[in-house]
N, C-alpha and C. Protein backbone atom coordinates (compact mmCIF):
# COMPACT_ATOMS: atom_id res chain seq x y z
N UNK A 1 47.06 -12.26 0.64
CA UNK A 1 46.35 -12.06 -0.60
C UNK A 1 45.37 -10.90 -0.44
N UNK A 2 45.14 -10.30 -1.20
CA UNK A 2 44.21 -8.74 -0.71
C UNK A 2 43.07 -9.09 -1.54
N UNK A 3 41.98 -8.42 -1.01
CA UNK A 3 40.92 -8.30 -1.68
C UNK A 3 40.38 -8.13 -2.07
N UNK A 4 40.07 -8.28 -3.18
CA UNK A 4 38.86 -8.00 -4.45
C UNK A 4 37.98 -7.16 -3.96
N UNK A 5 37.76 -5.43 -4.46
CA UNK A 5 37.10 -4.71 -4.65
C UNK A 5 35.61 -5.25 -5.56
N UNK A 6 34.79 -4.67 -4.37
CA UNK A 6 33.29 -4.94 -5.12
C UNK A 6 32.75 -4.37 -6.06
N UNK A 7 32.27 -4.95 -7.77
CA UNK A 7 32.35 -3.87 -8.76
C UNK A 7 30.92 -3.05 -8.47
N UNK A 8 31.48 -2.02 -8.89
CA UNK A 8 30.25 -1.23 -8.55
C UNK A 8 29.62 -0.87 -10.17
N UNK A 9 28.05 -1.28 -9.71
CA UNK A 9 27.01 -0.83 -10.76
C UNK A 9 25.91 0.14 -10.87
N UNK A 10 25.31 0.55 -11.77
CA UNK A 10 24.27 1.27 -11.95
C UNK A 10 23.14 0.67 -11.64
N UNK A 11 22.13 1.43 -10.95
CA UNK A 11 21.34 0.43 -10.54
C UNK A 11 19.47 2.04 -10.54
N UNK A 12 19.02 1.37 -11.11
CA UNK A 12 17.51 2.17 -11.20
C UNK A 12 17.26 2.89 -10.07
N UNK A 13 17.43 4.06 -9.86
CA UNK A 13 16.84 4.07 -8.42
C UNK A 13 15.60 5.39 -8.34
N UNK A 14 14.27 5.02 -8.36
CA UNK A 14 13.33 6.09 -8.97
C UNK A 14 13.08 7.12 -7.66
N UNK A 15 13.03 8.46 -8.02
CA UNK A 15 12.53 9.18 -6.33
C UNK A 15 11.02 9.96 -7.14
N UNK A 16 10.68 9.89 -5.37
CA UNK A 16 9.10 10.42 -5.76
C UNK A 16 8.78 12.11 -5.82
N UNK A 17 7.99 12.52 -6.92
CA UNK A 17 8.21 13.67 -7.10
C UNK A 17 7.44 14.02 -5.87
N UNK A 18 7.43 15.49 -5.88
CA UNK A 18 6.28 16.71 -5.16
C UNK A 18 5.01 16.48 -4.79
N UNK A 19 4.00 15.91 -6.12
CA UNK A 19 2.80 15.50 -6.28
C UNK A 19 2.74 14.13 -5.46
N UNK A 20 3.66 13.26 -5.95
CA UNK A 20 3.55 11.98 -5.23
C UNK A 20 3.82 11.73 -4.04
N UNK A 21 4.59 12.69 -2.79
CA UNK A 21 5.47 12.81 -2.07
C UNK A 21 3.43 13.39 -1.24
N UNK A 22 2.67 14.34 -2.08
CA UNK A 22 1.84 14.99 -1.02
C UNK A 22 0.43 13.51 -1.00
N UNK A 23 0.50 12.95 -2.57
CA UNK A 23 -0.45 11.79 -2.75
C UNK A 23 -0.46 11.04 -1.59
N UNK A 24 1.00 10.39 -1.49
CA UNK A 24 0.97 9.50 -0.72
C UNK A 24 0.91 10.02 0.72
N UNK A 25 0.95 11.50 1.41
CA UNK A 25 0.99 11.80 2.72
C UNK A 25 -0.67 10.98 3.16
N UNK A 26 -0.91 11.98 2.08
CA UNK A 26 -2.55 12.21 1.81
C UNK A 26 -3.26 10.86 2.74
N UNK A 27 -2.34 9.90 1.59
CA UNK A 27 -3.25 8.15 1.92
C UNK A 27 -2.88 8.10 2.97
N UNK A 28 -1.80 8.16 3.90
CA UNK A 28 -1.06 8.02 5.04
C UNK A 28 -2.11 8.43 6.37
N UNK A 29 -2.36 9.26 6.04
CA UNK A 29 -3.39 10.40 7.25
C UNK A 29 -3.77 9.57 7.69
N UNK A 30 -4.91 9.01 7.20
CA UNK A 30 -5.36 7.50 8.15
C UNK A 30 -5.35 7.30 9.20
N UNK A 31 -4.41 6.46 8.58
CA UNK A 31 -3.20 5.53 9.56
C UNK A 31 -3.08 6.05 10.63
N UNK A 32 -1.98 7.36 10.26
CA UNK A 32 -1.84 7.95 11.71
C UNK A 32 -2.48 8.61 12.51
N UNK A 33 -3.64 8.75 11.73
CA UNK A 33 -5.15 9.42 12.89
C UNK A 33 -5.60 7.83 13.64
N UNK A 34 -5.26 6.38 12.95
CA UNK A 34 -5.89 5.28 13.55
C UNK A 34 -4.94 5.46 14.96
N UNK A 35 -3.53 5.43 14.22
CA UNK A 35 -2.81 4.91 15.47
C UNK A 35 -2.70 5.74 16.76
N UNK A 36 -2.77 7.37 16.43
CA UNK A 36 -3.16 7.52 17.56
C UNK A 36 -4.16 8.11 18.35
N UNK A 37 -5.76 7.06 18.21
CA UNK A 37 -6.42 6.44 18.72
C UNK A 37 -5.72 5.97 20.42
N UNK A 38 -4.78 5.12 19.94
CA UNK A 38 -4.30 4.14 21.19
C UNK A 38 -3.66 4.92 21.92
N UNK A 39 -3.31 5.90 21.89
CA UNK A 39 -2.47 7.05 22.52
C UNK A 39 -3.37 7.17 24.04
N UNK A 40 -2.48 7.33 24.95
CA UNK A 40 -3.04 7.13 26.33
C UNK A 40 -2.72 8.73 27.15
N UNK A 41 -3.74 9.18 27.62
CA UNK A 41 -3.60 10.85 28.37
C UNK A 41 -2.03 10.50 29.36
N UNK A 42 -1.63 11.52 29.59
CA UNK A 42 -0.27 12.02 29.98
C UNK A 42 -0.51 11.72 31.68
N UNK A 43 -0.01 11.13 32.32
CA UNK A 43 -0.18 10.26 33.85
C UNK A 43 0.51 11.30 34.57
N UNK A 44 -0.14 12.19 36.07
CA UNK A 44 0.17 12.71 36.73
C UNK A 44 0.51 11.93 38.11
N UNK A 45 1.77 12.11 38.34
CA UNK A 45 3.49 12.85 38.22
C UNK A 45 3.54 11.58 37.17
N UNK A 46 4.43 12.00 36.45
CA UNK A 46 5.30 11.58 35.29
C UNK A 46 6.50 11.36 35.43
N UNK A 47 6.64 9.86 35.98
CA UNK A 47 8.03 9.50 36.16
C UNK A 47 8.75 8.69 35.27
N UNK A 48 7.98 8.17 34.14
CA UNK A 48 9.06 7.91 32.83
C UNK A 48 8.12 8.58 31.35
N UNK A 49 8.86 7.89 30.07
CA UNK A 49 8.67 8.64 29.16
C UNK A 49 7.61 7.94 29.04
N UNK A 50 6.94 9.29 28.06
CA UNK A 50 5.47 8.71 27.38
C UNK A 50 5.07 9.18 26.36
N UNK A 51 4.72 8.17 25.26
CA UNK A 51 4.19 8.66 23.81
C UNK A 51 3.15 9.74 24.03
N UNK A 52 3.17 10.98 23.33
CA UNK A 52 2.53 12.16 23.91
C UNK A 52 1.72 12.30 21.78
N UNK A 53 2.30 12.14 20.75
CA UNK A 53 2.07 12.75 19.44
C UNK A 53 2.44 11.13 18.38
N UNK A 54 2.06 11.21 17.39
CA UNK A 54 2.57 10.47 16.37
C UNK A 54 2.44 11.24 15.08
N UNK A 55 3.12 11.58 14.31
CA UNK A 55 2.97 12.26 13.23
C UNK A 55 3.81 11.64 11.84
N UNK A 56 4.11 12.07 10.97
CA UNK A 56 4.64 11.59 9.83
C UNK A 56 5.88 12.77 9.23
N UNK A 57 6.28 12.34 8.20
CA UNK A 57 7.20 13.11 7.70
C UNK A 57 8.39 12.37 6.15
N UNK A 58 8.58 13.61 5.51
CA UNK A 58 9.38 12.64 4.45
C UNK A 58 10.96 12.98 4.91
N UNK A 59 11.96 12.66 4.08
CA UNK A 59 13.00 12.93 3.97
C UNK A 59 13.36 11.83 3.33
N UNK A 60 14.07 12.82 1.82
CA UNK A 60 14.43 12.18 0.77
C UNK A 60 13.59 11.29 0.13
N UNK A 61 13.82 9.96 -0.41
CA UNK A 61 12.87 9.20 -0.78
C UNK A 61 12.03 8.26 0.41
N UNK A 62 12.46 8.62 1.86
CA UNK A 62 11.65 8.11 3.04
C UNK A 62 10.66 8.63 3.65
N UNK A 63 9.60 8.13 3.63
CA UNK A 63 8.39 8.24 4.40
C UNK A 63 8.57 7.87 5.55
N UNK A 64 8.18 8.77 6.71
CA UNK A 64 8.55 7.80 8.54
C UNK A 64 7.49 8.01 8.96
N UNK A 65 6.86 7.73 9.78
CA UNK A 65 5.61 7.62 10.70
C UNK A 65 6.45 7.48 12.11
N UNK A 66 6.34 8.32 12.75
CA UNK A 66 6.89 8.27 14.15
C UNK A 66 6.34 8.98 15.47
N UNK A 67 6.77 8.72 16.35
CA UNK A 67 6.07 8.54 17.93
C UNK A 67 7.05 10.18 18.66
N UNK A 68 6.31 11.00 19.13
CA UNK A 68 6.93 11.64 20.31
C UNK A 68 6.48 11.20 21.50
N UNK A 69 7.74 11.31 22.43
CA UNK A 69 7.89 11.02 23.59
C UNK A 69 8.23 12.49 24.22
N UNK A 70 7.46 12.57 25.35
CA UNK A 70 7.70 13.52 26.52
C UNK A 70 8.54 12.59 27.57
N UNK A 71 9.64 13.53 27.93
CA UNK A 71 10.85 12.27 28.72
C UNK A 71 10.02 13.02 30.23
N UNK A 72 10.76 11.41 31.02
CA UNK A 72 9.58 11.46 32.31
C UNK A 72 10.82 12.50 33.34
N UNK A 73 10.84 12.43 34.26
CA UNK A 73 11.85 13.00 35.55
C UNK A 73 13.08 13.70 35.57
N UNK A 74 13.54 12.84 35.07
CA UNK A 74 14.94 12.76 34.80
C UNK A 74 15.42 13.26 33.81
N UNK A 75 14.84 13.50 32.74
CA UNK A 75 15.57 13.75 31.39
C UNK A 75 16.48 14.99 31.52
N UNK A 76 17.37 15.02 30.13
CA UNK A 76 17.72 16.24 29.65
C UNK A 76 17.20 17.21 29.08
N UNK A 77 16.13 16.07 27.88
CA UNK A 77 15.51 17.08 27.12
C UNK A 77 14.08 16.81 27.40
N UNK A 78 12.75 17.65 26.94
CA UNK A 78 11.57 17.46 26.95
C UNK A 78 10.95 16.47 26.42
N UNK A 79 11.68 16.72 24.92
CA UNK A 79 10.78 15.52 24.12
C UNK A 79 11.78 14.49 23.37
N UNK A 80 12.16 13.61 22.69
CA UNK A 80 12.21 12.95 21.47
C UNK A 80 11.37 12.27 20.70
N UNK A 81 12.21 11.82 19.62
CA UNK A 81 11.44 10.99 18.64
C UNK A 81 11.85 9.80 18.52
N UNK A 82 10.92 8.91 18.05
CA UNK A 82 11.29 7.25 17.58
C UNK A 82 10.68 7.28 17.14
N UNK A 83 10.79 6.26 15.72
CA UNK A 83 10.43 5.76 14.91
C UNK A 83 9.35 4.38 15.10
N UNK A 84 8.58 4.30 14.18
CA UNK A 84 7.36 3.72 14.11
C UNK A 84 7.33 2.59 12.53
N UNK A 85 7.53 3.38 11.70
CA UNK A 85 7.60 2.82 10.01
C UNK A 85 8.37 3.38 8.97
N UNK A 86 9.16 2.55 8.62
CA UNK A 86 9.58 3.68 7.81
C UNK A 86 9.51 3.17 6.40
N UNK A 87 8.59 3.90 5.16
CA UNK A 87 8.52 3.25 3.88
C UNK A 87 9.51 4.04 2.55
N UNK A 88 10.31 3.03 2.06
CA UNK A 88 10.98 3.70 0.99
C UNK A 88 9.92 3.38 -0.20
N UNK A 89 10.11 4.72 -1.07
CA UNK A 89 9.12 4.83 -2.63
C UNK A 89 10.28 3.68 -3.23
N UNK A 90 9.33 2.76 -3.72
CA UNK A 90 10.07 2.31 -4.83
C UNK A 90 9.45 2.25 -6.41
N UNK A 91 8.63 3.26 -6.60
CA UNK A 91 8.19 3.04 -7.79
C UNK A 91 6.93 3.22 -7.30
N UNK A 92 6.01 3.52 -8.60
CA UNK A 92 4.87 3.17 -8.79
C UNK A 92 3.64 2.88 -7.96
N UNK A 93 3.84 3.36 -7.13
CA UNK A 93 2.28 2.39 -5.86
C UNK A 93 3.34 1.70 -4.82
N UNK A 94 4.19 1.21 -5.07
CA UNK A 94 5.06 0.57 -4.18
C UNK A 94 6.34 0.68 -3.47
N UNK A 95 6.56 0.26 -2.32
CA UNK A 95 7.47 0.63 -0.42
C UNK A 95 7.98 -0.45 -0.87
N UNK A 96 8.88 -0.31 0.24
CA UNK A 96 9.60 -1.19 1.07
C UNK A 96 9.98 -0.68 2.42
N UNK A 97 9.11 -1.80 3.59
CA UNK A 97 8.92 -1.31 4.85
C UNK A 97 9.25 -1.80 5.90
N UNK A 98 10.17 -1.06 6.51
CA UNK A 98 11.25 -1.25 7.70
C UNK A 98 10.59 -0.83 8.70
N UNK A 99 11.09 -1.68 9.84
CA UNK A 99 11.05 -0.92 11.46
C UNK A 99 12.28 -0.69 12.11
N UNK A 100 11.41 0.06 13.53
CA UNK A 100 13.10 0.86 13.82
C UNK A 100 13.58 -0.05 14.79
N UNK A 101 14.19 -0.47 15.18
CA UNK A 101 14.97 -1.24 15.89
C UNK A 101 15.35 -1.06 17.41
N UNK A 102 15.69 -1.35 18.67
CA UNK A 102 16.09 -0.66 19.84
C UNK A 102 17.53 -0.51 19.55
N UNK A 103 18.22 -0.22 18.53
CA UNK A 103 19.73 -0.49 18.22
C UNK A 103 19.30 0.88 17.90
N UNK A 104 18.59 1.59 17.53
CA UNK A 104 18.59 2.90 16.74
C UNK A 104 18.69 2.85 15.04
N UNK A 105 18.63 1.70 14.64
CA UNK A 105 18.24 1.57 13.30
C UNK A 105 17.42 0.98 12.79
N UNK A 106 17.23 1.58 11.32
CA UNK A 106 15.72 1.26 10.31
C UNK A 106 16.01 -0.57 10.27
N UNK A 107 15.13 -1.06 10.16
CA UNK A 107 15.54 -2.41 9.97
C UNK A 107 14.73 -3.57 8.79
N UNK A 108 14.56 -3.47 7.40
CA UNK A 108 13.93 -3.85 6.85
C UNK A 108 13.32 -4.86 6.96
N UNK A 109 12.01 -5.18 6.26
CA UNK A 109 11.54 -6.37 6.56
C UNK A 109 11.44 -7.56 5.65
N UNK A 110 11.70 -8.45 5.24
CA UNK A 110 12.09 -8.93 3.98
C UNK A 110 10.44 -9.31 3.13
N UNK A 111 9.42 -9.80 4.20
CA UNK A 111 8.15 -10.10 3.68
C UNK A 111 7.71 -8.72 3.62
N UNK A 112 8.16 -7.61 3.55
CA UNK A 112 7.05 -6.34 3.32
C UNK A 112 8.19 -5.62 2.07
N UNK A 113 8.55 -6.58 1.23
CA UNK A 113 9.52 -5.38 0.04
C UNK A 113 8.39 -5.29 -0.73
N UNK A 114 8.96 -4.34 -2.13
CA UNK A 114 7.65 -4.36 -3.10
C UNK A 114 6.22 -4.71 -2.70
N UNK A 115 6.10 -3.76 -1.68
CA UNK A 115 4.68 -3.84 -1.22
C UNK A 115 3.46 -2.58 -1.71
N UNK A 116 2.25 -3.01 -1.86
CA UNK A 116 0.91 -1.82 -2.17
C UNK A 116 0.77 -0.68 -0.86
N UNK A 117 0.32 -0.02 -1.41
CA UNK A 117 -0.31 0.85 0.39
C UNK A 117 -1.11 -0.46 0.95
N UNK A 118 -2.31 -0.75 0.41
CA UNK A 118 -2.80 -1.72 1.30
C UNK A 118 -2.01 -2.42 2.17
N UNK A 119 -1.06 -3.11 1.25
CA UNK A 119 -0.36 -3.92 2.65
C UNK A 119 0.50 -3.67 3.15
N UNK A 120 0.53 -2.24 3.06
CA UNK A 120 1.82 -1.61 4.25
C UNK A 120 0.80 -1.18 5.24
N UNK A 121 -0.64 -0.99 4.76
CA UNK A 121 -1.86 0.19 5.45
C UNK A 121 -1.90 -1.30 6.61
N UNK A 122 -2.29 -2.44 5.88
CA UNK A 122 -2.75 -3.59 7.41
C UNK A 122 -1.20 -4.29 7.65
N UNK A 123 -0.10 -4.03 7.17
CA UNK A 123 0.83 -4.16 8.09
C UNK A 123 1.32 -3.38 9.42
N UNK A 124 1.21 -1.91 9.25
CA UNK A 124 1.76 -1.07 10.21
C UNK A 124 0.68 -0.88 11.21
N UNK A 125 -0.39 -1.45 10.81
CA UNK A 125 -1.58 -1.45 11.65
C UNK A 125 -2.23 -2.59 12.70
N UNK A 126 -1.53 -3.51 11.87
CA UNK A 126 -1.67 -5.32 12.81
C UNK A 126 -0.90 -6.10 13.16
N UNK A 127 0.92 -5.65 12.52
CA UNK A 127 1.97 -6.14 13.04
C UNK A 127 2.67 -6.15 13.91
N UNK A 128 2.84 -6.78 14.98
CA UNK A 128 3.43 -6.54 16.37
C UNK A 128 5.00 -5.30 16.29
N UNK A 129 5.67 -5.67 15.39
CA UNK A 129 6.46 -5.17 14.75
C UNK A 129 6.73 -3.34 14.83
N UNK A 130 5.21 -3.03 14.70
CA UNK A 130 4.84 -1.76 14.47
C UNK A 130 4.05 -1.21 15.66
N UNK A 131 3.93 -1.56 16.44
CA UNK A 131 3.44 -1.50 17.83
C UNK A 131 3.43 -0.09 18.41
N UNK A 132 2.43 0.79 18.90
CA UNK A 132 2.78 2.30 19.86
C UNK A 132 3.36 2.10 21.45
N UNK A 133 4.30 2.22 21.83
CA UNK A 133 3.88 2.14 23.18
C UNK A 133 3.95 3.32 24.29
């Protein structure tokens, strides 16, 4: 018996302009001046990786907050990136806010959908979830 194709619908999907895209960096700053606070000086010899930067960035309707790493000994390359937060605009004042996963993916959170800045501001800030290391 074969299977039923899933119908596909229209569905609202709002993106944030220019203005709102710099608003919300704006509120963001914060944050990522709090978080890296915890950021720890660079350990001489350097034999594994270490969070060295945290900075932010959009792409598309995603906001990320993420961690550079300086790779320790061994590496190939100098630096990478991982992820820290990542908030989709959904409208109006309000995310929906994922973490990144050790799988290499965004991973939503179901208690942080339709959320304010506030409570993405003391989620990404007090949730183990969201952690620097």
């Amino acid at each position: 018996m074969a299977k039923k194709k899933p119908r596909k619908v229209w569905v609202y999907s709002p993106t944030a302009t220019k203005i709102q895209k710099e608003n919300i960096s704006k509120q963001f700053e914060p944050i990522v001046e709090e978080l890296k606070k915890n950021l720890t000086p660079l350990p001489e010899p350097q034999k594994y990786n270490h969070c060295v930067d945290i900075f932010s960035k959009w792409r598309g309707n995603y906001f990320y907050i993420m961690q550079k790493y300086k790779v320790g000994e061994n590496g190939i390359k100098d630096f990478f990136d991982a992820g820290i937060a990542r908030l989709e605009f959904y409208g109006e004042g309000k995310f929906n806010l994922s973490y990144f996963r050790h799988t290499g993916k965004w991973e939503p959170l179901f208690m942080y959908n339709d959320i304010t800045f506030e409570t993405a501001r003391e989620a990404i800030l007090s949730d183990p979830m969201f952690q620097v290391y």
